[in-house]
Every structure is written in structure tokens, then in C-alpha cells.
N, C-alpha and C. Protein backbone atom coordinates (compact mmCIF):
# COMPACT_ATOMS: atom_id res chain seq x y z
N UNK A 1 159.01 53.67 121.50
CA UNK A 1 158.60 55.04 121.38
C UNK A 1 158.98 55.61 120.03
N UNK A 2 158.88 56.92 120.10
CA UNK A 2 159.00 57.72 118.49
C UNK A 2 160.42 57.93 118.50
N UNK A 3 161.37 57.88 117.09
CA UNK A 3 162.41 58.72 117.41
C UNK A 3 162.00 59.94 117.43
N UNK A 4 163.10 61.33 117.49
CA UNK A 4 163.30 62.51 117.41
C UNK A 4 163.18 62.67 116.06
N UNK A 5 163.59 61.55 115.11
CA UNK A 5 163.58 62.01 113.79
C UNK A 5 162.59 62.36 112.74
N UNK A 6 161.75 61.75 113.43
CA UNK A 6 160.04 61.68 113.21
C UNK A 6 159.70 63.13 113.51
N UNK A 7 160.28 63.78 113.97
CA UNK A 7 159.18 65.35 114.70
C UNK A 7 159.31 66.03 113.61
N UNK A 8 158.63 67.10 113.47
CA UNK A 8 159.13 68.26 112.52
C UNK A 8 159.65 69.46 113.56
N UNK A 9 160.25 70.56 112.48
CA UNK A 9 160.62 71.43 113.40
C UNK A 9 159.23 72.83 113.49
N UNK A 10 159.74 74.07 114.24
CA UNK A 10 158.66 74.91 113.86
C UNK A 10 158.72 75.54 113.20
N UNK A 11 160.01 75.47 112.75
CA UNK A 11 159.97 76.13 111.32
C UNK A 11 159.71 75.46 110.11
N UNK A 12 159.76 74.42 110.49
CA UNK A 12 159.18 73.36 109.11
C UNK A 12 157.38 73.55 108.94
N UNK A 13 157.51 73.21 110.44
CA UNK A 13 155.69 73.59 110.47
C UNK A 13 155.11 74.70 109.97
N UNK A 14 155.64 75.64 110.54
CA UNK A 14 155.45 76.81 109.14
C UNK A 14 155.05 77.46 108.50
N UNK A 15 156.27 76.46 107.77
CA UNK A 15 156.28 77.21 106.32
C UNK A 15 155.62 76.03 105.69
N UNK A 16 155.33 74.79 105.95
CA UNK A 16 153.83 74.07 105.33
C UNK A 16 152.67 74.63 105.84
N UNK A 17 152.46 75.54 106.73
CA UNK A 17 150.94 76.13 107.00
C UNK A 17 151.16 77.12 106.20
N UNK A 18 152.29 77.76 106.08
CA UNK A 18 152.25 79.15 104.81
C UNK A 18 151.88 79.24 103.46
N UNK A 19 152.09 77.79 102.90
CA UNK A 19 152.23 76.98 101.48
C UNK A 19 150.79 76.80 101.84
N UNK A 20 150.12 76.38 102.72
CA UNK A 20 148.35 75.85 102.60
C UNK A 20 147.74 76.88 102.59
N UNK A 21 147.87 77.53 103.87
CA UNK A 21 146.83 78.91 104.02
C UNK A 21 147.51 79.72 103.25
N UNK A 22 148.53 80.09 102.77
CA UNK A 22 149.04 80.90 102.15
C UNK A 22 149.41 82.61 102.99
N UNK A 23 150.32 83.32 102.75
CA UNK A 23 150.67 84.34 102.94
C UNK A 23 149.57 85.56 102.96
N UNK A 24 148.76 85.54 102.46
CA UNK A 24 147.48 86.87 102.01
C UNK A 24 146.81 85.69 101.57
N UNK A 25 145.80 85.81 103.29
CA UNK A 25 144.12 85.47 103.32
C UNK A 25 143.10 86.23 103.14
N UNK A 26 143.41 87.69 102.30
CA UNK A 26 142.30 88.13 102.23
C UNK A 26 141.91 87.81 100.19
N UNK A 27 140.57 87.36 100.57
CA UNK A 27 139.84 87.12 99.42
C UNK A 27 139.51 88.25 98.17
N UNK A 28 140.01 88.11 96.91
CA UNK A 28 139.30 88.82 96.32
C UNK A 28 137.33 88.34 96.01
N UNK A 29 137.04 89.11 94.85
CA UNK A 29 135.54 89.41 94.97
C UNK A 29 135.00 88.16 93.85
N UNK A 30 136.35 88.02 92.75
CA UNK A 30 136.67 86.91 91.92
C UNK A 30 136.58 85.88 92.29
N UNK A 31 136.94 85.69 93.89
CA UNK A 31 137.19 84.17 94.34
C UNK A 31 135.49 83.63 94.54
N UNK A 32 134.83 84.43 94.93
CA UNK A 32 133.53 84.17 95.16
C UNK A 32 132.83 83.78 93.75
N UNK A 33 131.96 83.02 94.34
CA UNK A 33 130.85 82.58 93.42
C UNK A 33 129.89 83.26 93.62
N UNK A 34 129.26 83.46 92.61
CA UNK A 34 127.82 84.30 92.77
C UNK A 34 126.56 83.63 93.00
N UNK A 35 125.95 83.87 93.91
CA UNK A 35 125.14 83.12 94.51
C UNK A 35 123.53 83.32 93.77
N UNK A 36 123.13 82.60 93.13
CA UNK A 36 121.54 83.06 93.20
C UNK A 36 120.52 83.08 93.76
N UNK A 37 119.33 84.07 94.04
CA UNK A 37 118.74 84.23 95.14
C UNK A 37 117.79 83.34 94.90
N UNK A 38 117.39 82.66 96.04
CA UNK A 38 116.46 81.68 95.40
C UNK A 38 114.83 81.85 96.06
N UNK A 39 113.49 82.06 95.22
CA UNK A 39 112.51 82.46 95.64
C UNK A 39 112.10 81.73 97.03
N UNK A 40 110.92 82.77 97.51
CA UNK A 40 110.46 81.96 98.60
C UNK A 40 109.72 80.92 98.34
N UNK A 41 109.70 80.09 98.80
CA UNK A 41 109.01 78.74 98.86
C UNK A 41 108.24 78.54 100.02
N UNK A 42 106.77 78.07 99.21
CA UNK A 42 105.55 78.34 99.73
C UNK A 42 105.43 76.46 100.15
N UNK A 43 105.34 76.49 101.71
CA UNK A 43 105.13 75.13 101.91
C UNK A 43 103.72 74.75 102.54
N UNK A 44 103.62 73.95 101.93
CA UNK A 44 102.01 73.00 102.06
C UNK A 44 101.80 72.39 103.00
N UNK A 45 101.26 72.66 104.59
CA UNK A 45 100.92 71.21 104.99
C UNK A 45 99.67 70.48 104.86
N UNK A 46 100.52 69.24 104.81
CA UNK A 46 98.87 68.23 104.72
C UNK A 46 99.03 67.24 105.37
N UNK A 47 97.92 67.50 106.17
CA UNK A 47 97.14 66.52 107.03
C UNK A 47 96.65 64.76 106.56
N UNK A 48 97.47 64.38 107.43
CA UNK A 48 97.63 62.56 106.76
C UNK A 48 96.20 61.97 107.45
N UNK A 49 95.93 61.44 106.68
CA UNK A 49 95.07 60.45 107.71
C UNK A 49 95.29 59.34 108.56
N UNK A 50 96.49 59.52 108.60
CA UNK A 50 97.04 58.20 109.18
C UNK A 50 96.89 58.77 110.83
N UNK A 51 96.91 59.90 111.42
CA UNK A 51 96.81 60.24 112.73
C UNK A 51 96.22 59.41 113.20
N UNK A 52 94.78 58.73 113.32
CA UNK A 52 94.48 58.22 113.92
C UNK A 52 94.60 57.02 114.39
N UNK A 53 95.29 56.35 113.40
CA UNK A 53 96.22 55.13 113.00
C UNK A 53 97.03 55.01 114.35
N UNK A 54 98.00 56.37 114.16
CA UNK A 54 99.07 56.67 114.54
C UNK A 54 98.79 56.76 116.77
N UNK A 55 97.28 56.98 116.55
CA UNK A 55 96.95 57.13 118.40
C UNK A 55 96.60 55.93 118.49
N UNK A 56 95.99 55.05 117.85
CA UNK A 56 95.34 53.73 118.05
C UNK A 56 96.94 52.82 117.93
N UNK A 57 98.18 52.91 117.25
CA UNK A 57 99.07 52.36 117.57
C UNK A 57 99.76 52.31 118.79
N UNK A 58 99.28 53.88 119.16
CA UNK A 58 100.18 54.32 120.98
C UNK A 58 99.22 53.91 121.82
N UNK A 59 98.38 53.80 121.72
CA UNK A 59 97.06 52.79 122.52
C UNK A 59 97.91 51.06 122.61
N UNK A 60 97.54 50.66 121.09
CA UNK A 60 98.16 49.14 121.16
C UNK A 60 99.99 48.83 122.12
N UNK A 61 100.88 49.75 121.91
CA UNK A 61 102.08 49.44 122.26
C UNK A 61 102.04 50.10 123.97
N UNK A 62 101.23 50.84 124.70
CA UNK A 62 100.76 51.06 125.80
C UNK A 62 100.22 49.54 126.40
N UNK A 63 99.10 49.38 126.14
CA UNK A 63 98.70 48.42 126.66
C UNK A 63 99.63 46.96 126.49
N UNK A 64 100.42 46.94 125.77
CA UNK A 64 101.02 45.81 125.25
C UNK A 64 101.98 45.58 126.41
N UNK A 65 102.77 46.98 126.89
CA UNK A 65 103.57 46.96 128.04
C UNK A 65 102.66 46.86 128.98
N UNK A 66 101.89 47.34 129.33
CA UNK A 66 100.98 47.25 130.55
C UNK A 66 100.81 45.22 131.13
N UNK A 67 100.57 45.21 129.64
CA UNK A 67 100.23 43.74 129.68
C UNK A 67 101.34 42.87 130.45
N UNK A 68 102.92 43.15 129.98
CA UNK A 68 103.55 42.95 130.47
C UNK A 68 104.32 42.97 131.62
N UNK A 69 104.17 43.95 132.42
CA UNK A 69 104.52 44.49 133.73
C UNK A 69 102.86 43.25 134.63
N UNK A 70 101.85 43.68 133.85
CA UNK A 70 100.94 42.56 134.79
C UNK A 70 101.12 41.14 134.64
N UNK A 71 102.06 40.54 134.22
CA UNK A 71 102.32 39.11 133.85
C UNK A 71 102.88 38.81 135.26
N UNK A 72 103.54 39.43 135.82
CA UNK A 72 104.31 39.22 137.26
C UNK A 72 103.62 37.96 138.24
């Protein structure tokens, strides 16, 4: 098992969360980055031709199982 010596205490614990998060979490206006607004973006769809590809493949892998379940 662990020793005891291994633990920390809660006061050890802490005052290492005090040192990370620090004492005063409130942000100045400095800490921020300034964000730039970024335009709207106009999106395109386009129509593939591959759709039909794409039903004639779900056709082939349909029947392919079909095929298989009738092998029995």
C-alpha cells in the first residue's frame, strides 16, 4: 500500500491551488485578446454527381446481403 508519507496535507493542497489559480480571479480587460469579427461567410452548395453512383452502390451492397442470407 501507500505510505502516509506520500499524502499531502490540506494545507499544502492549498496553497498549491492558490499559487495556480491564484488569489484574484478576476480578469482584467488587458488579459483579453481582441478578437476580430470575422465576416459572414456565404456557403455554396453543390450538387455532386456522384448521387446516383451513391443509390446504385446501396442497391449493389443490398442485394449483395440479400444474396447472402439466400445462400442458406
Amino acid at each position: 500500500f501507500v505510505a502516509p508519507d506520500q499524502f499531502k496535507t490540506y494545507d499544502e493542497l492549498k496553497k498549491k491551488l492558490q499559487e495556480v489559480v491564484g488569489d484574484d480571479i478576476r480578469a482584467t480587460e488587458s488579459d483579453f485578446v481582441s478578437q476580430k469579427t470575422v465576416e459572414d461567410v456565404v456557403v455554396e452548395e453543390t450538387v455532386s454527381s456522384d448521387s446516383g453512383e451513391t443509390e446504385g452502390e446501396e442497391t449493389d451492397a443490398l442485394s449483395y446481403f440479400q444474396s447472402l442470407g439466400n445462400e442458406d
